[in-house]
Protein backbone atom coordinates (compact mmCIF):
# COMPACT_ATOMS: atom_id res chain seq x y z
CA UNK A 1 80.07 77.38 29.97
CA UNK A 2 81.09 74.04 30.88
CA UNK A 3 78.23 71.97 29.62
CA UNK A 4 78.42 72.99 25.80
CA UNK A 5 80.30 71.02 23.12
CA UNK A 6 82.93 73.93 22.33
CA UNK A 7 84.14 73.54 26.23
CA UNK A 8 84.36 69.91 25.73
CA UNK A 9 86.54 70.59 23.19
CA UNK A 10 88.44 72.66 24.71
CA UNK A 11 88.90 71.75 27.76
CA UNK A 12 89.60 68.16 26.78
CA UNK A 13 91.65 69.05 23.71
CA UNK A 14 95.31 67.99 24.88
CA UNK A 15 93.83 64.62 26.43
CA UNK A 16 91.63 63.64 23.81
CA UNK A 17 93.16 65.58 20.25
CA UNK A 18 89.45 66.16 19.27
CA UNK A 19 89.11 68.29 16.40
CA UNK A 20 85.89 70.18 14.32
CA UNK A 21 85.71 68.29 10.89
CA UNK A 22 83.00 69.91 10.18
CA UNK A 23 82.99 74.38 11.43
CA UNK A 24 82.55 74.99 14.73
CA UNK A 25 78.92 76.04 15.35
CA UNK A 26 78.75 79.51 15.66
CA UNK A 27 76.42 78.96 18.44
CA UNK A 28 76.88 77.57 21.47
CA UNK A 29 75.46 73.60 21.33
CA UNK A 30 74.54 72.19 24.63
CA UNK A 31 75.48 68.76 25.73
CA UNK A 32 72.31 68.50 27.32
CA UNK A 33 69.20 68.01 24.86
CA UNK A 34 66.46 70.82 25.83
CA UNK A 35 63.59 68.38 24.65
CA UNK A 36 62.40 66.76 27.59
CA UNK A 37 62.42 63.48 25.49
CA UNK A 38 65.78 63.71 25.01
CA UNK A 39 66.45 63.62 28.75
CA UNK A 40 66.79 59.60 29.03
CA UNK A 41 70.38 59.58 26.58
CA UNK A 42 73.26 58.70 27.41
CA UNK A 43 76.48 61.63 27.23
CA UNK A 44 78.67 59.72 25.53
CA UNK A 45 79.22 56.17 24.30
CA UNK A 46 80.03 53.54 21.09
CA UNK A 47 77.32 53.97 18.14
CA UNK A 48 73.86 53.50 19.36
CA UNK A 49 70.52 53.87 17.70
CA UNK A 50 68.33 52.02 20.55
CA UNK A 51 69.47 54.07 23.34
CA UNK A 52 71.07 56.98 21.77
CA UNK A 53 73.98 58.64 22.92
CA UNK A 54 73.99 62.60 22.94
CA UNK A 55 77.85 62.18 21.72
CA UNK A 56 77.93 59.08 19.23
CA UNK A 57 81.48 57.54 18.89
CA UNK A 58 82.53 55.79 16.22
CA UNK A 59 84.92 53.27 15.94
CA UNK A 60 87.08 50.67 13.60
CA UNK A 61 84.45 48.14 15.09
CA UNK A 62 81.15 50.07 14.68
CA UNK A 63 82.35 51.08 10.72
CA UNK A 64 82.88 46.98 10.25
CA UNK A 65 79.38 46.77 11.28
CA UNK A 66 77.72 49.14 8.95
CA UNK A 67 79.65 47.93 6.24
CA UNK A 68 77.93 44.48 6.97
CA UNK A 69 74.61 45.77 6.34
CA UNK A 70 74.29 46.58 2.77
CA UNK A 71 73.23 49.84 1.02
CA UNK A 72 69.89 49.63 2.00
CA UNK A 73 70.36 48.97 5.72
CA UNK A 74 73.59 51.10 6.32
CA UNK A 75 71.76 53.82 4.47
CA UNK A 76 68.62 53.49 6.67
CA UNK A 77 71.00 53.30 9.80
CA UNK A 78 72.72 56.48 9.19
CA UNK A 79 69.48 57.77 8.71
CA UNK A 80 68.28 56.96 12.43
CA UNK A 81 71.65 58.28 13.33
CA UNK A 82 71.30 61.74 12.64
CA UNK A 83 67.57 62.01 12.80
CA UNK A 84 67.82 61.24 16.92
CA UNK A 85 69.79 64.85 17.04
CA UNK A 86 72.69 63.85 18.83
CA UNK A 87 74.98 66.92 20.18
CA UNK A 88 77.76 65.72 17.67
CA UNK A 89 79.23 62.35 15.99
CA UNK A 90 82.36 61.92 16.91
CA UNK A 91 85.11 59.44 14.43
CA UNK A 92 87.88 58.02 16.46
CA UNK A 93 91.14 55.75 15.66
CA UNK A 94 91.47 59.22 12.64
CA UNK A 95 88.20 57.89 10.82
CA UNK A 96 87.56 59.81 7.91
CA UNK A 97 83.62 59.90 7.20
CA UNK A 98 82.24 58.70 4.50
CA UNK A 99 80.54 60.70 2.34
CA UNK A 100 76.77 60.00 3.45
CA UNK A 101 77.92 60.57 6.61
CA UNK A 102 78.99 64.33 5.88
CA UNK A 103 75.05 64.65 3.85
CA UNK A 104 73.50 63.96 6.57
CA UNK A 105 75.56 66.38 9.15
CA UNK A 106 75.10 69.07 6.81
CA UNK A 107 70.72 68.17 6.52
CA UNK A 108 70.32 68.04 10.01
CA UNK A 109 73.40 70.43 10.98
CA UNK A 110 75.02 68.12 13.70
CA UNK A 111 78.80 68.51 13.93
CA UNK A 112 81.23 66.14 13.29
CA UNK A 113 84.41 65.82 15.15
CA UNK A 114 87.57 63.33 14.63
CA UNK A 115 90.21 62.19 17.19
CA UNK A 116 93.52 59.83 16.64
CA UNK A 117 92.79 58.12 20.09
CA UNK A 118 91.14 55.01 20.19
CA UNK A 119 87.15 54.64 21.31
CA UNK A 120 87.95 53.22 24.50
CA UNK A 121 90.66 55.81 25.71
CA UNK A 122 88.08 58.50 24.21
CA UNK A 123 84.81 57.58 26.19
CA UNK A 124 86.42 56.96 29.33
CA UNK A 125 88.33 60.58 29.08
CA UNK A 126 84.55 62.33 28.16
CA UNK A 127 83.06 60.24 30.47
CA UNK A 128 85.39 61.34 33.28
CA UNK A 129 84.88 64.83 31.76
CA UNK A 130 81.55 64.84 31.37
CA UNK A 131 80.75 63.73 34.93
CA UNK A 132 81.84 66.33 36.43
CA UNK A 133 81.26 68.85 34.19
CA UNK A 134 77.40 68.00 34.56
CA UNK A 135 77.06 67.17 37.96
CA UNK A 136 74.58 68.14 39.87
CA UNK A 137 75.57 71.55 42.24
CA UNK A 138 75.16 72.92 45.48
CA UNK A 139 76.95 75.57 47.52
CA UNK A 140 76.89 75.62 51.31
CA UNK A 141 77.66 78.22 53.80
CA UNK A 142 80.95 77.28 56.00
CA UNK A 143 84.10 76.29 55.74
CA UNK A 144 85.47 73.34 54.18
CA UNK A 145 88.90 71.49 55.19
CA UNK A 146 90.80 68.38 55.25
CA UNK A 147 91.08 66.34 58.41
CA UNK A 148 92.97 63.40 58.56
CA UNK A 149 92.54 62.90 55.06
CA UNK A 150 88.77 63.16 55.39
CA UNK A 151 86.79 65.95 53.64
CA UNK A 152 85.18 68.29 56.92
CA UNK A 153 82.35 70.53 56.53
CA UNK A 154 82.55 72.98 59.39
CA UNK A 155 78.65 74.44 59.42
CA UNK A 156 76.73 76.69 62.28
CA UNK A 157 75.71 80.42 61.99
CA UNK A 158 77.55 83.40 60.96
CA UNK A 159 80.38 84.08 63.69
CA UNK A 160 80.22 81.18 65.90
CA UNK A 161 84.06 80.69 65.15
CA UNK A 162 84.00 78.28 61.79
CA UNK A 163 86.74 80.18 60.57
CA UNK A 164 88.92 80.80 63.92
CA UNK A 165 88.68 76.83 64.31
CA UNK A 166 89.49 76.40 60.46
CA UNK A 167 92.72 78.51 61.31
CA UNK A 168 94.06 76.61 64.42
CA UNK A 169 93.64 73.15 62.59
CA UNK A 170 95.27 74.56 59.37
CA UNK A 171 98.66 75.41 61.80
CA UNK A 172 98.25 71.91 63.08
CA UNK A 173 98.73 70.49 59.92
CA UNK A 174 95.33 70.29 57.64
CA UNK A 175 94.63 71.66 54.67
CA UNK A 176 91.91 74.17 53.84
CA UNK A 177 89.77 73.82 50.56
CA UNK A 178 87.42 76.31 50.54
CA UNK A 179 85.81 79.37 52.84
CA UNK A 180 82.82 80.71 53.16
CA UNK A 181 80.94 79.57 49.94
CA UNK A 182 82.22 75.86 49.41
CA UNK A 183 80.32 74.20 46.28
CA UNK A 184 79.41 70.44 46.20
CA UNK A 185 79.28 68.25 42.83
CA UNK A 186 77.22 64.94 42.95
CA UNK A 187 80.18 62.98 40.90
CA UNK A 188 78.67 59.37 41.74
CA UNK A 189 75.16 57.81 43.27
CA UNK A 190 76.73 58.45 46.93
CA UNK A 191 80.05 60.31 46.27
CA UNK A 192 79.95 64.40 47.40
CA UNK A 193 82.94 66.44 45.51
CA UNK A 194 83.67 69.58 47.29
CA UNK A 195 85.70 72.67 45.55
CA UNK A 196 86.48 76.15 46.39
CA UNK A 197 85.08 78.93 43.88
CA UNK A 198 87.98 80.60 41.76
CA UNK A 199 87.83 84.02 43.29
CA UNK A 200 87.76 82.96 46.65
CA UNK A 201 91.01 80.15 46.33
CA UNK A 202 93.59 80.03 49.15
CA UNK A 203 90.96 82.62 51.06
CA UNK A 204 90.57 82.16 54.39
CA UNK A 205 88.79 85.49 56.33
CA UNK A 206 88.99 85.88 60.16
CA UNK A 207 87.30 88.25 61.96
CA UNK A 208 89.31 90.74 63.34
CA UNK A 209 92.12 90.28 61.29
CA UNK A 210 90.63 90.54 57.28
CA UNK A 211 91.10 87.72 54.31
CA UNK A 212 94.31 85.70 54.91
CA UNK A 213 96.11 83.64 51.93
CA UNK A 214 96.60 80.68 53.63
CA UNK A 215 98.81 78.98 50.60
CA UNK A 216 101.28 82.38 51.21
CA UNK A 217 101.07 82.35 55.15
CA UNK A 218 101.84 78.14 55.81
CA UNK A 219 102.62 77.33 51.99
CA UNK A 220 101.47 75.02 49.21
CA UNK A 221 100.75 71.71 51.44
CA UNK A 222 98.29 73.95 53.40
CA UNK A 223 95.46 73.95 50.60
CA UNK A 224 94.15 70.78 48.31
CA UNK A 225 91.77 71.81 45.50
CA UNK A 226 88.92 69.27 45.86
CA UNK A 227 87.75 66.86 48.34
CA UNK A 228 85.01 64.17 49.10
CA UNK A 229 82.59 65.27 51.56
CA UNK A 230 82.70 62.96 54.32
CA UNK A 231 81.74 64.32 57.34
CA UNK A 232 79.92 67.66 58.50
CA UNK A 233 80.64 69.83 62.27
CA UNK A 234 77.69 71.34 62.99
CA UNK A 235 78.94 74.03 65.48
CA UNK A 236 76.25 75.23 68.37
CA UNK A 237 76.20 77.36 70.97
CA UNK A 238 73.88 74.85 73.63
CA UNK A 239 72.08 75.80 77.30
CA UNK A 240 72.45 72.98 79.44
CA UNK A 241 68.62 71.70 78.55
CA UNK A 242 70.33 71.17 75.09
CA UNK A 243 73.17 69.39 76.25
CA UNK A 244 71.50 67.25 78.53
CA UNK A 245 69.46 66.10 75.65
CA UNK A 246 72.58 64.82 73.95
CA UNK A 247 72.60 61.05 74.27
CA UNK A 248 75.76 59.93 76.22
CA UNK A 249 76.72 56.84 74.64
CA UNK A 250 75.92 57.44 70.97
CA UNK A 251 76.48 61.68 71.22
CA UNK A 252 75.01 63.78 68.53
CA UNK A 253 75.30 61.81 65.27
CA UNK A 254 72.73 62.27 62.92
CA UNK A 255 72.97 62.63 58.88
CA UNK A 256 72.11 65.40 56.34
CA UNK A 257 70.70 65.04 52.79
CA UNK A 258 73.01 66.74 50.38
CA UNK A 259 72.00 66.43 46.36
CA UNK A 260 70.29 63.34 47.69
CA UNK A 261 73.39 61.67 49.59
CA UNK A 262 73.35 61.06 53.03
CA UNK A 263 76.65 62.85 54.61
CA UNK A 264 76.73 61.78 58.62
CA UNK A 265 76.24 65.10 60.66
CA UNK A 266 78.14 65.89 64.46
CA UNK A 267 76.32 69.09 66.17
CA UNK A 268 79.46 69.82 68.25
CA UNK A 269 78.89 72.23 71.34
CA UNK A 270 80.56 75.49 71.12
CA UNK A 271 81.85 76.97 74.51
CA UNK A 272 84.36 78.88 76.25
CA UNK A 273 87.48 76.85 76.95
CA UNK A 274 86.67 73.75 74.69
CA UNK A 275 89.84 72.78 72.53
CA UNK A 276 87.70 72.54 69.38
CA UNK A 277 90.66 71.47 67.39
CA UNK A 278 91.55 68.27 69.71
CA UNK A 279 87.79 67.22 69.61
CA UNK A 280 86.85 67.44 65.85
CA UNK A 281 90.28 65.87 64.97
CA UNK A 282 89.05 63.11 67.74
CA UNK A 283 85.87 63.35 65.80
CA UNK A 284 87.40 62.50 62.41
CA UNK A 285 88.98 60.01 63.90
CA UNK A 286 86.22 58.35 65.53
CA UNK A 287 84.31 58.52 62.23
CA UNK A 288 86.80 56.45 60.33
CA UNK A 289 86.57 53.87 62.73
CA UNK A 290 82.54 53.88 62.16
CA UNK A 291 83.24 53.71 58.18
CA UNK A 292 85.63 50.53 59.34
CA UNK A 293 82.99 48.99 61.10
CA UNK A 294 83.85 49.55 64.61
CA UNK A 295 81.54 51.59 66.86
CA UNK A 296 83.30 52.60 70.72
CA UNK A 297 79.40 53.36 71.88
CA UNK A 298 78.10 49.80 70.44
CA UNK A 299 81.41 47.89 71.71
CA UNK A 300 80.94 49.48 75.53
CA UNK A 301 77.07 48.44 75.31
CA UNK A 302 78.49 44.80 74.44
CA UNK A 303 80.97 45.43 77.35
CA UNK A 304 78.55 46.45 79.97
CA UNK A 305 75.94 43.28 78.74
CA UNK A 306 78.80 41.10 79.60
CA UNK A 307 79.68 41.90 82.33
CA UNK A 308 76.47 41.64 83.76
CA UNK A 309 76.27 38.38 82.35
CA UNK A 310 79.06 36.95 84.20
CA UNK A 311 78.43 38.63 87.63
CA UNK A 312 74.84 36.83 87.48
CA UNK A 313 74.66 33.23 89.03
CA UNK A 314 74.05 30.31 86.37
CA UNK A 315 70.45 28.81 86.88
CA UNK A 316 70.13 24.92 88.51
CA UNK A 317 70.60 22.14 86.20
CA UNK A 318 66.72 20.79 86.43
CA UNK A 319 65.51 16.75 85.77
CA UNK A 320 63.13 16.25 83.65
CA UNK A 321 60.45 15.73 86.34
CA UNK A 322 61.00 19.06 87.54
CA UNK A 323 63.45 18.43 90.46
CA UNK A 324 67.19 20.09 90.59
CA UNK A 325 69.82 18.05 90.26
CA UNK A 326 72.76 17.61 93.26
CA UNK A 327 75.45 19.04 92.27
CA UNK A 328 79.20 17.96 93.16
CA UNK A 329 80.29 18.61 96.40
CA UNK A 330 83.19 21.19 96.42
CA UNK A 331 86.49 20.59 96.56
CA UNK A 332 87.79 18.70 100.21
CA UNK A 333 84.65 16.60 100.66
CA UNK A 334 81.24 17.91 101.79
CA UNK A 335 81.16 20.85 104.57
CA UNK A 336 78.72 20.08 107.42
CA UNK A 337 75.58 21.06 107.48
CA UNK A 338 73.45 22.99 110.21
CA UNK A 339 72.16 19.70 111.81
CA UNK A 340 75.31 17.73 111.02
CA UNK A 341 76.33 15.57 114.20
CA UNK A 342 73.35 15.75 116.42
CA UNK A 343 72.19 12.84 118.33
């Protein structure tokens, strides 16, 4: 599994060079602690026994600093160390431990682990690592593609045509990134990471005609392994009640929770002769436009308000007594008024 220490290992092995100085646990070691006190640490980071890390790296810099304590105090510090069970202690820049450090890995049986590569290259690589290795995980029905550059969740029940539409964009040039069962990592406070599961990769099924390989059928540019979720096509089948519900100016836009991120959410009418394909591309597009601040519904409100403003007659300039004021008369001199030249 991905969230044990033997996976970090080796999966981050040629990136990292982390190797078992002490033996590998026989048993699997989780990165996570099950104690619910233990839920508050940190994954990974530089020698800490305030906030401890689950992975405790040390460094040239933390080993300076114990050896500034004296026997007492480094002795006592090692001891707090090990005691908060971290998941291992790992020695970086090819630290070799010191001997009190190997007693108290073999009292309290936590591993430790070495690795030429400096403390700063190492946390930010099991950081990296670790963040999506641990994220949080959801999988959605639909069918997940790239629009424009823009990660597209194409939702709605089972055979209103997700996959037919996934199809006819794919020939126009998208990519497809997963069918049917796309999963969703929370990788950042409001970031959605969207992958295919392995045994369903390049798989694209169509009704009528059976699972496709889209990378074989339109080649390698035609699939991308992960994506950001940025946008999700709800697709409906609507009565005209429905559709007259639909506000005119500002359509259908709405948002869905997803792993606690808001991901905005188009229900897009589903009918016969509607070029799908034109109008979620012109969707996309629209949506990038929002994310850069500009909003066509908001900007023809502003239009229309305008407008009005200017076909509307200014008010008289009043005196301060309450009186209008004359105003100028128009160009050529004054024009006569209805009793003008009577006797």
């Amino acid at each position: 599994m991905a969230d044990s220490l033997q996976s970090l290992i080796r999966h981050t092995g040629p990136r990292t060079r982390l190797r078992w100085l002490t033996p590998e646990p026989g048993t699997r070691r989780p990165l996570r602690g099950d104690d619910p006190t233990l839920s508050g640490q940190a994954l990974v980071g530089s020698l800490n026994c305030i906030h401890p890390n689950r992975l405790q790296v040390i460094g040239r810099a933390e080993l300076v600093y114990l050896a500034g304590l004296g026997a007492t105090a480094f002795a006592e510090t090692i001891e707090k160390l090990f005691s908060d069970r971290p998941t291992a202690v790992i020695f970086c820049d090819g630290i070799e431990p010191e001997p009190l450090f190997w007693d108290w890995a073999e009292r309290t049986n936590t591993p430790l682990i070495g690795s030429p590569v400096s403390d700063e290259e190492l946390i930010n690589q099991l950081r990296y690592y670790l963040t999506h290795a641990l994220a949080e995980r959801k999988t959605i029905h639909g069918v997940f593609i790239e629009v424009l550059g823009m990660g597209v969740l194409l939702a709605g029940d089972p055979a209103v045509g997700k996959s037919e539409l996934a199809l006819d964009l794919i020939s126009r040039g998208h990519r497809l990134i997963a069918d049917d069962a796309p999963q969703f990592a929370r990788v950042a406070p409001e970031k959605l990471e969207g992958t295919c599961p392995d045994a369903l990769l390049d798989f694209l099924e169509v009704r009528g005609l059976g699972i496709l390989n889209i990378r074989a059928m339109f080649g390698e540019g035609a699939v991308v392994r992960r994506k950001t979720l940025n946008l999700i096509i709800d697709l409906k089948p609507l009565d005209q009640t429905q559709l007259d519900r639909i506000d005119r100016l500002a359509g259908s836009l709405s948002a869905s929770t997803i792993l606690g991120v808001a991901v905005p959410r188009i229900t897009m009418p589903v009918a016969p002769g509607r070029n799908l394909s034109i109008i979620v591309e012109a969707a996309v597009r629209h949506q990038i436009l929002r994310i850069r601040g500009y909003d066509a519904g908001v900007d023809f409100i502003d239009r229309q308000a305008r407008a009005l403003s200017n076909d509307r007659p200014d008010p008289p300039e009043m005196r301060p007594g309450g009186s209008p004021v004359a105003t100028a008369p128009p160009p050529g001199g004054p024009r006569p008024g209805p009793t003008d030249g009577a006797a």
